[in-house]
PDB file of N, CA and C in Angstrom:
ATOM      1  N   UNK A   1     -10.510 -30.678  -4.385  1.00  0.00           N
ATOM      2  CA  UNK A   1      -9.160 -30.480  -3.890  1.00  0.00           C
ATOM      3  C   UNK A   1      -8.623 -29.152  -4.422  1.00  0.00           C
ATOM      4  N   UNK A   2      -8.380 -28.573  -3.999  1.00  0.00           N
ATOM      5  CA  UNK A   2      -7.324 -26.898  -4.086  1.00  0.00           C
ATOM      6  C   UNK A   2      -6.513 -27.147  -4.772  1.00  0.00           C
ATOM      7  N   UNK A   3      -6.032 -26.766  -6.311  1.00  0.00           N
ATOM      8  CA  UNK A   3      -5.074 -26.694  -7.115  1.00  0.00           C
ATOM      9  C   UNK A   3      -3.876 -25.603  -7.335  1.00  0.00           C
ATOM     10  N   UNK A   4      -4.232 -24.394  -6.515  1.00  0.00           N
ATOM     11  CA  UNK A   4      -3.779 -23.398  -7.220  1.00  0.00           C
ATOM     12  C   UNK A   4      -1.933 -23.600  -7.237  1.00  0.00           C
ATOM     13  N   UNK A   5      -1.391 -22.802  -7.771  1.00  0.00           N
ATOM     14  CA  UNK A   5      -0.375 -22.708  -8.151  1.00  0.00           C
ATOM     15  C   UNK A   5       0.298 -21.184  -8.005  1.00  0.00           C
ATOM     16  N   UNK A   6       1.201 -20.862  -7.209  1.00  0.00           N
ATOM     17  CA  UNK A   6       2.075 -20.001  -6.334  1.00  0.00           C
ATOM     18  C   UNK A   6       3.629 -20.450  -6.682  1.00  0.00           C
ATOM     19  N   UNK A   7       3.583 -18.666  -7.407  1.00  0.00           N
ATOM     20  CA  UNK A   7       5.136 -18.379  -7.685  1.00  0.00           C
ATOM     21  C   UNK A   7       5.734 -17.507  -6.329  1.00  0.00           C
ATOM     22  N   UNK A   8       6.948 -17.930  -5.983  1.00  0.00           N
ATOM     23  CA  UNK A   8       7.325 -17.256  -4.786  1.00  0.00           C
ATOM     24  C   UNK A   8       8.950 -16.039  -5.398  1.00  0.00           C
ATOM     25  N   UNK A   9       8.947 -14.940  -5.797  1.00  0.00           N
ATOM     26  CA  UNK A   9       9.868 -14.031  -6.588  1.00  0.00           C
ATOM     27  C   UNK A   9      10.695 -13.541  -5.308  1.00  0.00           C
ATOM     28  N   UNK A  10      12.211 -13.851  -5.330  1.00  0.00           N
ATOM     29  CA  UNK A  10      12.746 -12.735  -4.205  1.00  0.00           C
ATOM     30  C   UNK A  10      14.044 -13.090  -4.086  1.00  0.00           C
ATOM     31  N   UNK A  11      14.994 -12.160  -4.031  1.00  0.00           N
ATOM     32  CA  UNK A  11      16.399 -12.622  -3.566  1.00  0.00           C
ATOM     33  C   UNK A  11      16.762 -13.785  -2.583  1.00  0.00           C
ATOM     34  N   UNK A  12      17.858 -13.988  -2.463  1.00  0.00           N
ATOM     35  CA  UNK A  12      18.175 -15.258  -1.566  1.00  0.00           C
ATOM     36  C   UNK A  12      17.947 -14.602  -0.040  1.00  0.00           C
ATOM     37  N   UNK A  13      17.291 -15.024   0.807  1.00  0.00           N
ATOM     38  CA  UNK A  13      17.542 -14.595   1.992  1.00  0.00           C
ATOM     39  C   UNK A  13      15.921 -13.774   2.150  1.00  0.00           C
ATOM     40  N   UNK A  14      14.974 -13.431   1.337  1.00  0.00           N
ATOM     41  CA  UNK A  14      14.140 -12.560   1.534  1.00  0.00           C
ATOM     42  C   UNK A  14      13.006 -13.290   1.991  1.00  0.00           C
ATOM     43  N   UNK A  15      13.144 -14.429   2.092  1.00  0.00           N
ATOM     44  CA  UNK A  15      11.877 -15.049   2.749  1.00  0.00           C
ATOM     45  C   UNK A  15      10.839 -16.079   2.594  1.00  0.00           C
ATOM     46  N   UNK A  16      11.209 -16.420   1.058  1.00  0.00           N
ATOM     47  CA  UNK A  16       9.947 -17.405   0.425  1.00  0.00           C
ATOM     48  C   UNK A  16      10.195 -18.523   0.979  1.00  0.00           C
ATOM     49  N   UNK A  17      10.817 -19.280   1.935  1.00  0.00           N
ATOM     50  CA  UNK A  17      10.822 -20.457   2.446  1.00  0.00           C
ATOM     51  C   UNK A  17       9.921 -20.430   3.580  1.00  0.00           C
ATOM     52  N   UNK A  18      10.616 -19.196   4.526  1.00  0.00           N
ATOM     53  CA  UNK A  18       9.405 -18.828   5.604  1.00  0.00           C
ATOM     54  C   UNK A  18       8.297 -18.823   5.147  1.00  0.00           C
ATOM     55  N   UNK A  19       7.683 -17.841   4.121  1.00  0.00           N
ATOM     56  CA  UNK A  19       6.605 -18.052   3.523  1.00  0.00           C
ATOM     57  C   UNK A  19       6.187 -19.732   3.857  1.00  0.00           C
ATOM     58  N   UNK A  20       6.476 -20.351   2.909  1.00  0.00           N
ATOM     59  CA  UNK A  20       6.137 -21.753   2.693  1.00  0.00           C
ATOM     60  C   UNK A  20       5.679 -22.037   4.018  1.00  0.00           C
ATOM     61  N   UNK A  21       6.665 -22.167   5.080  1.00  0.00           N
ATOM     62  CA  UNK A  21       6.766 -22.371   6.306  1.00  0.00           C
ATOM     63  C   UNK A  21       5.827 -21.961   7.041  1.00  0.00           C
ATOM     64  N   UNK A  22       4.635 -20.838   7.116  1.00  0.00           N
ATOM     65  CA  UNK A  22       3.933 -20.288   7.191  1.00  0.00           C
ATOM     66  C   UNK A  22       2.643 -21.009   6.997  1.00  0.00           C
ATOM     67  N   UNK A  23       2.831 -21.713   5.544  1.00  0.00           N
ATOM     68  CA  UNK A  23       1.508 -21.654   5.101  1.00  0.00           C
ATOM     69  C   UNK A  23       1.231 -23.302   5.429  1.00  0.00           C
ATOM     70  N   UNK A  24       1.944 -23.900   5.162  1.00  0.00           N
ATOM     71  CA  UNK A  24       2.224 -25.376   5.698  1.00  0.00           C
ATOM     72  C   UNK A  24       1.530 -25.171   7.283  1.00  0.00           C
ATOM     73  N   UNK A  25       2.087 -24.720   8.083  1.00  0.00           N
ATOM     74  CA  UNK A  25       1.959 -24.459   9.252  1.00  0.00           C
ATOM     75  C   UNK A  25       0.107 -24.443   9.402  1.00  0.00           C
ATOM     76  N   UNK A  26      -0.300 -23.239   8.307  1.00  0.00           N
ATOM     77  CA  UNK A  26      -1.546 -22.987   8.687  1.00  0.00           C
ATOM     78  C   UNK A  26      -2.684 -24.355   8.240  1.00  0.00           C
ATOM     79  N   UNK A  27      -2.004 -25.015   7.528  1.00  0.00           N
ATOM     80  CA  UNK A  27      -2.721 -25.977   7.047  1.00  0.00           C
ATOM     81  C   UNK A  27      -2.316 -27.105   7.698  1.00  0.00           C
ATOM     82  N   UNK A  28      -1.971 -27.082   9.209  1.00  0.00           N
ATOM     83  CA  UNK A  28      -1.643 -28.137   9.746  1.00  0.00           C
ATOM     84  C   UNK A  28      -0.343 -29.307   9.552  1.00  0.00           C
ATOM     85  N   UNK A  29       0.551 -28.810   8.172  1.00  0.00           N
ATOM     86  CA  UNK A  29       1.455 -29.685   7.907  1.00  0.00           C
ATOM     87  C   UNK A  29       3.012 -29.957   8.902  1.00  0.00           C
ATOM     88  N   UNK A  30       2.724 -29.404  10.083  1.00  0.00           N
ATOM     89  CA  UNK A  30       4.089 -29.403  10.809  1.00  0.00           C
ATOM     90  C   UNK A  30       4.997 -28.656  10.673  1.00  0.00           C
ATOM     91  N   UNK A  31       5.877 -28.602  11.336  1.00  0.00           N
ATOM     92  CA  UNK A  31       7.366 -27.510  11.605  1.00  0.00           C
ATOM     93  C   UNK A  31       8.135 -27.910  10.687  1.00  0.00           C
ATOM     94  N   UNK A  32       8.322 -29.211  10.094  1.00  0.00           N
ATOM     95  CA  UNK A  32       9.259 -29.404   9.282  1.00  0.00           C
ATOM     96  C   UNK A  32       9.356 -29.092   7.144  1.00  0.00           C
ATOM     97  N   UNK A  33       8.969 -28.136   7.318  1.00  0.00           N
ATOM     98  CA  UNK A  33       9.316 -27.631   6.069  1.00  0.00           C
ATOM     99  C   UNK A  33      11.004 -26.973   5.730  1.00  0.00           C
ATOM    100  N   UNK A  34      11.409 -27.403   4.401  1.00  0.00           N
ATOM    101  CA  UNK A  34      12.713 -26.971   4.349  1.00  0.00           C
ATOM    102  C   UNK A  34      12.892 -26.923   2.885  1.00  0.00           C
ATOM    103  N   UNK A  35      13.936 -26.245   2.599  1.00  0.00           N
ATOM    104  CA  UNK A  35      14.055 -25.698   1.309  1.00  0.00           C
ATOM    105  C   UNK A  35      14.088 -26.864  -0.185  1.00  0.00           C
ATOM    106  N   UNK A  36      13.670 -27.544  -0.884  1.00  0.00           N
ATOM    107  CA  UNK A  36      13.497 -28.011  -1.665  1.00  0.00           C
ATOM    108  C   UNK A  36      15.133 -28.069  -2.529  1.00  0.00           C
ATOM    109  N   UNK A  37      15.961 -26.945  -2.042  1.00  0.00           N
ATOM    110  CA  UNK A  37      16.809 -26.560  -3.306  1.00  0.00           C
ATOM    111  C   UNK A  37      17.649 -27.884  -4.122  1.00  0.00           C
ATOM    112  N   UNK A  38      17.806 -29.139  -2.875  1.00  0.00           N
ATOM    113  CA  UNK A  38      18.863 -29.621  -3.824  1.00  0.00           C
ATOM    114  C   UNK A  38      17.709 -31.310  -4.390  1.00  0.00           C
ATOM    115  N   UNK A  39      16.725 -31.222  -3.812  1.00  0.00           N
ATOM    116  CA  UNK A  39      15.286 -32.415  -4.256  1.00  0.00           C
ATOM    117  C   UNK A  39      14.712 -31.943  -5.154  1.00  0.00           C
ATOM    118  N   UNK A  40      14.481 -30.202  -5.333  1.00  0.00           N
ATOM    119  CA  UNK A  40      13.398 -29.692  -6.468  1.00  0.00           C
ATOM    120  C   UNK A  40      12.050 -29.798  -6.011  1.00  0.00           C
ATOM    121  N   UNK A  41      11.519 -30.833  -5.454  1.00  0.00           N
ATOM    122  CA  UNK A  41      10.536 -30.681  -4.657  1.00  0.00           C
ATOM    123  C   UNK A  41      10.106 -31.528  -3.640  1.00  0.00           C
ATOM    124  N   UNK A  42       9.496 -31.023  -2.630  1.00  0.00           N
ATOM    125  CA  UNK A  42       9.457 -31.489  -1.211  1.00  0.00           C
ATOM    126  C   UNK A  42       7.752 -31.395  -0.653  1.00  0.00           C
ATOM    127  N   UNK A  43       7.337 -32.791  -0.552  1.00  0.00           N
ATOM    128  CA  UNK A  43       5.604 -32.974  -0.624  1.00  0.00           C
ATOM    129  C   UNK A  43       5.196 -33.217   0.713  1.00  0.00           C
ATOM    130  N   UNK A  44       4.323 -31.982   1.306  1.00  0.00           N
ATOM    131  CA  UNK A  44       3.594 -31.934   2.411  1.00  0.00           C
ATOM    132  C   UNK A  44       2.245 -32.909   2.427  1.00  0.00           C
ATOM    133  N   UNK A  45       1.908 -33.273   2.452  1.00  0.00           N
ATOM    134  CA  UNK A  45       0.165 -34.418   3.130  1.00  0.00           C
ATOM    135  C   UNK A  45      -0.269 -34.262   3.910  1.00  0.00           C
ATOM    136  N   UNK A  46      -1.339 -33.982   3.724  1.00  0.00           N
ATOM    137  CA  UNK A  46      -2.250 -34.664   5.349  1.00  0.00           C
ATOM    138  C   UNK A  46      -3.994 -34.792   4.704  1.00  0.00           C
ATOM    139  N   UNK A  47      -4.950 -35.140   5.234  1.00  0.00           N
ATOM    140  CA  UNK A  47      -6.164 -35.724   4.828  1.00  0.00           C
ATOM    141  C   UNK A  47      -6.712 -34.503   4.340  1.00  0.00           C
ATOM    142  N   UNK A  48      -6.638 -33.526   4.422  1.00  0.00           N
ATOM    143  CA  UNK A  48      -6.834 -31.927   4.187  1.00  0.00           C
ATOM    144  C   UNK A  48      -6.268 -31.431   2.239  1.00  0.00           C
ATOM    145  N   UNK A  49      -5.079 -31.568   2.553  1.00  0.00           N
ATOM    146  CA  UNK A  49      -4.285 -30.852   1.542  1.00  0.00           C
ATOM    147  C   UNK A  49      -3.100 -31.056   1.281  1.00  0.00           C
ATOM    148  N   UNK A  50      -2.787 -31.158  -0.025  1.00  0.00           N
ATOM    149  CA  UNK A  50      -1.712 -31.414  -0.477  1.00  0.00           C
ATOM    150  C   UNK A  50      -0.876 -30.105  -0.976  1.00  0.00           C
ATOM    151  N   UNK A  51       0.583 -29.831  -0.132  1.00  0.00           N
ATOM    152  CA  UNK A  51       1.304 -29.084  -0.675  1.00  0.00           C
ATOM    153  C   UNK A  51       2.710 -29.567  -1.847  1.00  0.00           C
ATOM    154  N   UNK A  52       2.794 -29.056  -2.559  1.00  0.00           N
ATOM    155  CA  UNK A  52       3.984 -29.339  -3.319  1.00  0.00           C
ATOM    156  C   UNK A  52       5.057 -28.638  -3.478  1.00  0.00           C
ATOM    157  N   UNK A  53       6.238 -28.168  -2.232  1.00  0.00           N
ATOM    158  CA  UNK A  53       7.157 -27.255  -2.564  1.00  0.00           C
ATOM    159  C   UNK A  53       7.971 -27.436  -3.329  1.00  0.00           C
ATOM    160  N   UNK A  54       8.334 -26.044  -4.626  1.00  0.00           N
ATOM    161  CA  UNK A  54       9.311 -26.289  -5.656  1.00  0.00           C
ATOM    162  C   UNK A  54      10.303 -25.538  -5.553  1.00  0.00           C
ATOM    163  N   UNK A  55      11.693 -25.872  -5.542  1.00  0.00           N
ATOM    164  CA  UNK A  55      12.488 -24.772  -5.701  1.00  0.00           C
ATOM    165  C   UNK A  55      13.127 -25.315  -6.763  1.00  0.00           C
ATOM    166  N   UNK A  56      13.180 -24.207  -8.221  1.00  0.00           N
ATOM    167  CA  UNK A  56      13.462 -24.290  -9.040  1.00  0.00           C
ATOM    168  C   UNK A  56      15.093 -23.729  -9.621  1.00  0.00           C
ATOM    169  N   UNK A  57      15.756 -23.105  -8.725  1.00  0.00           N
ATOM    170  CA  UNK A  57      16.823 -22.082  -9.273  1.00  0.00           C
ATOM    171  C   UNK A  57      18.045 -22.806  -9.605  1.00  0.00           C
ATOM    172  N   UNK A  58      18.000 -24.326  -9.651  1.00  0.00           N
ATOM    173  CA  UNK A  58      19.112 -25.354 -10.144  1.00  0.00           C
ATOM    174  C   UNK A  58      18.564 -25.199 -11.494  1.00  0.00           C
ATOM    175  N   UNK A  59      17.620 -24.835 -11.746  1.00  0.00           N
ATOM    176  CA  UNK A  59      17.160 -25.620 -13.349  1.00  0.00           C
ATOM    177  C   UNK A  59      17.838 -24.389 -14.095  1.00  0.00           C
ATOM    178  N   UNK A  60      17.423 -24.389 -15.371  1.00  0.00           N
ATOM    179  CA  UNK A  60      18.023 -23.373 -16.536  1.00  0.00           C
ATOM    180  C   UNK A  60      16.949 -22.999 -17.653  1.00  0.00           C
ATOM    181  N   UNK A  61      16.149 -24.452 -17.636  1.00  0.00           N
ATOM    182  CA  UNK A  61      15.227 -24.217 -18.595  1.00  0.00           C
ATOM    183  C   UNK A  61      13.929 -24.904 -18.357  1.00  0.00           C
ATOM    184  N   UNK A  62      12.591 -24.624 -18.941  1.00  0.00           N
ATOM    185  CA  UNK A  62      11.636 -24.959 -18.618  1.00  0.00           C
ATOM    186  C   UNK A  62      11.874 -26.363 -19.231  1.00  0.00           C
ATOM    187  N   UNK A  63      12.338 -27.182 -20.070  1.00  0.00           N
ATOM    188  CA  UNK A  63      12.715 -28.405 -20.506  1.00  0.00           C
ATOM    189  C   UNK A  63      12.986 -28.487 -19.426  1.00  0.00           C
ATOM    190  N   UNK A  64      13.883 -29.018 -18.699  1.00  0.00           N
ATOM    191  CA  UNK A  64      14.769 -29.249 -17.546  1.00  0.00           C
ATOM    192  C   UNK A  64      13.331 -29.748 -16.613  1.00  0.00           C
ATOM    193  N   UNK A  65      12.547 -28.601 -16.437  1.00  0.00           N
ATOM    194  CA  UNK A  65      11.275 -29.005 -15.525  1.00  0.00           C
ATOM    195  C   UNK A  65      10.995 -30.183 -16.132  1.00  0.00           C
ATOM    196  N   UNK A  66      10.252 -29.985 -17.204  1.00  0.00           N
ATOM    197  CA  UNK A  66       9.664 -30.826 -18.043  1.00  0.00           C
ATOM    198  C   UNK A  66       9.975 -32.351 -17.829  1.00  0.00           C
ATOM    199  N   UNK A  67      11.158 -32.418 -18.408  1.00  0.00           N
ATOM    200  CA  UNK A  67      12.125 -33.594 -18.035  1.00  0.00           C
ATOM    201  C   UNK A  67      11.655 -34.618 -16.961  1.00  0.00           C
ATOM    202  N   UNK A  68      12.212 -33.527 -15.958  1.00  0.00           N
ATOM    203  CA  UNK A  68      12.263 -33.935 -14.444  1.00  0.00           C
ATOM    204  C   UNK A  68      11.129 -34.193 -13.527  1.00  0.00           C
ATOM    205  N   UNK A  69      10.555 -32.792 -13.661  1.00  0.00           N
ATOM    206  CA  UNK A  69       9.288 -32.993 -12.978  1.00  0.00           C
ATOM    207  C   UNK A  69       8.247 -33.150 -13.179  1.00  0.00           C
ATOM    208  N   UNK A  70       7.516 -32.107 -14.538  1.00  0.00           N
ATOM    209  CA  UNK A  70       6.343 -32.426 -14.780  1.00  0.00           C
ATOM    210  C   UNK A  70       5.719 -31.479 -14.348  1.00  0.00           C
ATOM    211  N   UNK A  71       4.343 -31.460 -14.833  1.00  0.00           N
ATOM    212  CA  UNK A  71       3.110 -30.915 -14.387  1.00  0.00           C
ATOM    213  C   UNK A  71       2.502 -31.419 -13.740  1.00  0.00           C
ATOM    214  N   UNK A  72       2.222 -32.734 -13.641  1.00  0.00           N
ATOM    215  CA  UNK A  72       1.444 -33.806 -13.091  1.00  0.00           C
ATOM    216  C   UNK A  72       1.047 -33.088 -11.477  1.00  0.00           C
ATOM    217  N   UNK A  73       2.018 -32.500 -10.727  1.00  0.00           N
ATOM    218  CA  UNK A  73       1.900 -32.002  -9.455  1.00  0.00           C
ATOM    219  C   UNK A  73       0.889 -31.269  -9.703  1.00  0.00           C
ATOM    220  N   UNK A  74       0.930 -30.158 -10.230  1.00  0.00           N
ATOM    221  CA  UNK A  74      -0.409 -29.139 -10.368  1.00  0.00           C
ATOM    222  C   UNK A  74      -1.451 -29.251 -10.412  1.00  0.00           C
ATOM    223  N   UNK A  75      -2.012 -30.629 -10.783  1.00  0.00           N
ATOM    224  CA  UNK A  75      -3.281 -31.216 -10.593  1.00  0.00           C
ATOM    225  C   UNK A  75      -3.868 -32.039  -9.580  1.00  0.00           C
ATOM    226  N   UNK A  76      -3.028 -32.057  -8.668  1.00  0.00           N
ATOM    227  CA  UNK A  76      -2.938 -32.845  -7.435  1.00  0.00           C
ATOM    228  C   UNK A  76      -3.373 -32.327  -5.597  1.00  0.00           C
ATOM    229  N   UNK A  77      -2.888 -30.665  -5.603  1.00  0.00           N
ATOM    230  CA  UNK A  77      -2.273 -29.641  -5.088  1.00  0.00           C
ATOM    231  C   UNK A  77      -2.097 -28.452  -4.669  1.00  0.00           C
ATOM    232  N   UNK A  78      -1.543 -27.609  -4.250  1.00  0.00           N
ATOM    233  CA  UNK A  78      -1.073 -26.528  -4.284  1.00  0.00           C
ATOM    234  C   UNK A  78      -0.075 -26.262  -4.686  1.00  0.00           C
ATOM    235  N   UNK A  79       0.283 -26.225  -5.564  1.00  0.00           N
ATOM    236  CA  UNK A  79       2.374 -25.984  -5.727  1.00  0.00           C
ATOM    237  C   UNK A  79       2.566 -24.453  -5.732  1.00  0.00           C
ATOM    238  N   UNK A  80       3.554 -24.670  -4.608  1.00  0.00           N
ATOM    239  CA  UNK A  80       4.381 -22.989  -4.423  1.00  0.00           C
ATOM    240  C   UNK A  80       5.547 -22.975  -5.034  1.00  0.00           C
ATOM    241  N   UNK A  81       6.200 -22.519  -5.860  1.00  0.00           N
ATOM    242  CA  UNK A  81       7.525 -22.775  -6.918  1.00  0.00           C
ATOM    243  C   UNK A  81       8.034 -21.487  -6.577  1.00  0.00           C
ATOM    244  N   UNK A  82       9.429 -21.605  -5.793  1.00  0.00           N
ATOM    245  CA  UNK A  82      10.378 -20.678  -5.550  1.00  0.00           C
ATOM    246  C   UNK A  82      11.251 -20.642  -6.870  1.00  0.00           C
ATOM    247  N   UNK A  83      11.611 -19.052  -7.431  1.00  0.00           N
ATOM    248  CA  UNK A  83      12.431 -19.045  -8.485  1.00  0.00           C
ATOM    249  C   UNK A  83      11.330 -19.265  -9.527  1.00  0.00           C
ATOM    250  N   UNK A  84      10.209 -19.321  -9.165  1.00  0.00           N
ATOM    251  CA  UNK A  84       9.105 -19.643 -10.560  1.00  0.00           C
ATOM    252  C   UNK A  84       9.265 -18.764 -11.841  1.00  0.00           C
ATOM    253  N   UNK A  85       9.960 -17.805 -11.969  1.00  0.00           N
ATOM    254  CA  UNK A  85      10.005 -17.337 -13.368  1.00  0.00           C
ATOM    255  C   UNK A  85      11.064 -18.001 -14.992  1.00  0.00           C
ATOM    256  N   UNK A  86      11.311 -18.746 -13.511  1.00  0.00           N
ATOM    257  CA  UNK A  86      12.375 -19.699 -14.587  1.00  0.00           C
ATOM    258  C   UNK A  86      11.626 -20.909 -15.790  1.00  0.00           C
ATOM    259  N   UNK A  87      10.320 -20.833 -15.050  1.00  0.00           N
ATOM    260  CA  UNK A  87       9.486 -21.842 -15.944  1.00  0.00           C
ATOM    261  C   UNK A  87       8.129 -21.243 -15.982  1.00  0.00           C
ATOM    262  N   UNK A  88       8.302 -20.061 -16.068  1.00  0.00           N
ATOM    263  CA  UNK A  88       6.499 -18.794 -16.341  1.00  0.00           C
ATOM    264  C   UNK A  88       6.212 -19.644 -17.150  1.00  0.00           C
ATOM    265  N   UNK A  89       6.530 -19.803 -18.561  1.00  0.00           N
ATOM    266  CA  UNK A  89       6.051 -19.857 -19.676  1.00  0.00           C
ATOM    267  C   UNK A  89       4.898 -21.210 -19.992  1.00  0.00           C
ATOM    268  N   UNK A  90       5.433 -22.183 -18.940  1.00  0.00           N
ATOM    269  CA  UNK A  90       4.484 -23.194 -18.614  1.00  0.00           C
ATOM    270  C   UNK A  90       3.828 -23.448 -17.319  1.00  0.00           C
ATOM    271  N   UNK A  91       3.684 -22.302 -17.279  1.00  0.00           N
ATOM    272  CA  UNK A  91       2.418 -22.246 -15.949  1.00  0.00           C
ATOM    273  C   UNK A  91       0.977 -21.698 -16.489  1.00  0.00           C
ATOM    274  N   UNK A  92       0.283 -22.162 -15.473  1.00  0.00           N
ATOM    275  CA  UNK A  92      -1.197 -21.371 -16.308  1.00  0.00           C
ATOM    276  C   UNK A  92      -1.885 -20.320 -15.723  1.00  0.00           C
ATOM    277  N   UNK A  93      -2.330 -20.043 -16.732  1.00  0.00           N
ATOM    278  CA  UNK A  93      -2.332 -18.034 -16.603  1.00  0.00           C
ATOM    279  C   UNK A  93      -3.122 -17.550 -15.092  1.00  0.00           C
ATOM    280  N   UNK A  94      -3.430 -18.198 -15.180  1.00  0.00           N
ATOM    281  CA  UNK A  94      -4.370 -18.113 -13.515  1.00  0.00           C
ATOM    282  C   UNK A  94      -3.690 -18.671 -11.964  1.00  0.00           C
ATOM    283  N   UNK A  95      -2.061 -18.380 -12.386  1.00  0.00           N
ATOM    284  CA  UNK A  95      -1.071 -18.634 -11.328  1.00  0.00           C
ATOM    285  C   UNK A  95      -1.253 -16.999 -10.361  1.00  0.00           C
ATOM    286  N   UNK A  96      -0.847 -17.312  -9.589  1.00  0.00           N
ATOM    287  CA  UNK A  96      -0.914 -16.576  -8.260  1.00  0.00           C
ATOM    288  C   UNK A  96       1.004 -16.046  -8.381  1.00  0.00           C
ATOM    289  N   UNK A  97       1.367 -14.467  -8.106  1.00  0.00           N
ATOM    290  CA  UNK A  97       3.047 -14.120  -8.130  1.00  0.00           C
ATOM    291  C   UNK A  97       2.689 -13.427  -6.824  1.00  0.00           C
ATOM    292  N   UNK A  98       3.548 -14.182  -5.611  1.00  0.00           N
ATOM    293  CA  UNK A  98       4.078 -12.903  -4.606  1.00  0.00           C
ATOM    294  C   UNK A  98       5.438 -12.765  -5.318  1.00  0.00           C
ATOM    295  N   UNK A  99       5.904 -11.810  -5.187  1.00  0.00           N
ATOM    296  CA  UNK A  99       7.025 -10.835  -5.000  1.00  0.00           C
ATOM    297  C   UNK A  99       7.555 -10.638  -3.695  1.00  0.00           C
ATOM    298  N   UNK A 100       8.761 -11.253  -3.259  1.00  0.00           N
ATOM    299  CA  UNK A 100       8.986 -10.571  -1.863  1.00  0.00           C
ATOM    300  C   UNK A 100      10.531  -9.742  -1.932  1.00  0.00           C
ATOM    301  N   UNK A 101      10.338  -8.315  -1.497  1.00  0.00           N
ATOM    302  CA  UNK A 101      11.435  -7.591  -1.327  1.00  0.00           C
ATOM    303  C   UNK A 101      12.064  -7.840  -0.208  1.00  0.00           C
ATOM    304  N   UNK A 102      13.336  -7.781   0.188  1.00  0.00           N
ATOM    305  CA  UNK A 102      13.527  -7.497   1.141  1.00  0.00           C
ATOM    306  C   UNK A 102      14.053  -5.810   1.758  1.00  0.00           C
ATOM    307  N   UNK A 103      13.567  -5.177   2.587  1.00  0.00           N
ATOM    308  CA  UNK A 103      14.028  -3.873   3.034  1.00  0.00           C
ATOM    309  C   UNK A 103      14.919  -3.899   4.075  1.00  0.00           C
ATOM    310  N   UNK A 104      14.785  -4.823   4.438  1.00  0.00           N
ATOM    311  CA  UNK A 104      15.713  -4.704   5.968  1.00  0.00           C
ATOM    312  C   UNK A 104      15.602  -6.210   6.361  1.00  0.00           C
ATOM    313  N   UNK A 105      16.793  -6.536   7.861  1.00  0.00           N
ATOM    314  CA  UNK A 105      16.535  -7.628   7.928  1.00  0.00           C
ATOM    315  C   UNK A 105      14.956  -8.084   9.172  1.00  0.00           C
ATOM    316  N   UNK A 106      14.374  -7.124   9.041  1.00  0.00           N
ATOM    317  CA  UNK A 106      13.287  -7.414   9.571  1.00  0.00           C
ATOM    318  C   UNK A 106      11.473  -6.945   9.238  1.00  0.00           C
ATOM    319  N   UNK A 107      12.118  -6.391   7.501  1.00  0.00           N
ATOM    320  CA  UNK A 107      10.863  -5.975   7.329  1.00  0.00           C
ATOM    321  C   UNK A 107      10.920  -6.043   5.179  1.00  0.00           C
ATOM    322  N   UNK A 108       9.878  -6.702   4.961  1.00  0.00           N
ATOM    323  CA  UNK A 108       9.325  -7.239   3.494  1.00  0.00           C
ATOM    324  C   UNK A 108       8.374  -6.378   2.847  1.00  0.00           C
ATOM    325  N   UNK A 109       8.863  -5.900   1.553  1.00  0.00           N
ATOM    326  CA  UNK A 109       7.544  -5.560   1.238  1.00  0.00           C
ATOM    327  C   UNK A 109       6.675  -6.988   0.272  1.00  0.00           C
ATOM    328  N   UNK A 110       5.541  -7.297  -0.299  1.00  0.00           N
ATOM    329  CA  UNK A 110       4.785  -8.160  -0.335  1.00  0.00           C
ATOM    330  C   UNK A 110       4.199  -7.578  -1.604  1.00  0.00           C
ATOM    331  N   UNK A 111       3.961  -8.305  -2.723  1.00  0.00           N
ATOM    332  CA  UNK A 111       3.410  -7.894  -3.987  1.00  0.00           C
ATOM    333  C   UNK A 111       2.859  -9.033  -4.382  1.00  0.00           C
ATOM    334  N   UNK A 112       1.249  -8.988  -4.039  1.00  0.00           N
ATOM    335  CA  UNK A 112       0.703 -10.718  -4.650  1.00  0.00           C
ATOM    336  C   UNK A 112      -0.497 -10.059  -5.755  1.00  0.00           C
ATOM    337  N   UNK A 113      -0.138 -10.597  -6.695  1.00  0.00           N
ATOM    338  CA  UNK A 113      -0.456 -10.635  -8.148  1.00  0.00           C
ATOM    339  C   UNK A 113      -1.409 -11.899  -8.758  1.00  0.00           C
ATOM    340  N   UNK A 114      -2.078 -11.906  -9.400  1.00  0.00           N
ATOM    341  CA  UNK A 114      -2.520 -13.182 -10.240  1.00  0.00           C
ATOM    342  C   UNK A 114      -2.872 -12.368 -11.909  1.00  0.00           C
ATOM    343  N   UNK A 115      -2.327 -13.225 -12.902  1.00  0.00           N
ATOM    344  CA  UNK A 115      -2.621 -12.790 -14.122  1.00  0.00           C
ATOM    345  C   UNK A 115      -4.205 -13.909 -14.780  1.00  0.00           C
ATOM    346  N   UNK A 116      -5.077 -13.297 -14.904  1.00  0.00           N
ATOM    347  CA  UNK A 116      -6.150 -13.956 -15.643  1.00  0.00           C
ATOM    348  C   UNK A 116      -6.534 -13.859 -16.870  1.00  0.00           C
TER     349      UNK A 116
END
């Protein structure tokens, strides 16, 4: 099963939901993806793959995750965590960072990173 783990970095409005929306899509999970913000996270299925969308920017502290959610997802998954720098410190080093700028309202620049 596919574990990796995807931080999504970017102002409000720049895109990491589409993203999500995107990738769900490609993996067969349907049109209905939507922003996690006020659940924290929102779980795609199908016999294929498991997505785990996170949006983190209610929290304050990586406790707060802890608390609430857990790691347990990451071993299950894919988790894409919007706002992921809010809880870097307990992610593992072999996480995946897009960066999305926004330049305009019709054009992104794209910065995908992994630290090993």
């Amino acid at each position: 099963m596919k574990t990796d783990i995807v931080v999504l970095n970017g102002e409000l409005g720049s895109g990491k939901t589409v993203f999500v929306q995107g990738l769900a899509k490609y993996f067969g999970l349907g049109d209905e993806v939507s922003s996690p913000t006020f659940t924290i996270v929102n779980e795609y299925i199908n016999d294929n793959v498991n997505i785990y969308h996170f949006d983190v920017y209610r929290l304050e502290t990586e406790k707060q995750f802890m608390d609430t959610i857990g790691t347990e997802y990451f071993e299950n998954g894919i988790s894409i965590i919007e706002w992921g720098n809010i809880i870097k410190n307990i992610l593992p080093t072999n996480t995946i960072y897009i960066d999305i700028s926004k330049i305009d309202d019709n054009t992104r620049n794209i910065l995908i990173r992994r630290n090993l």
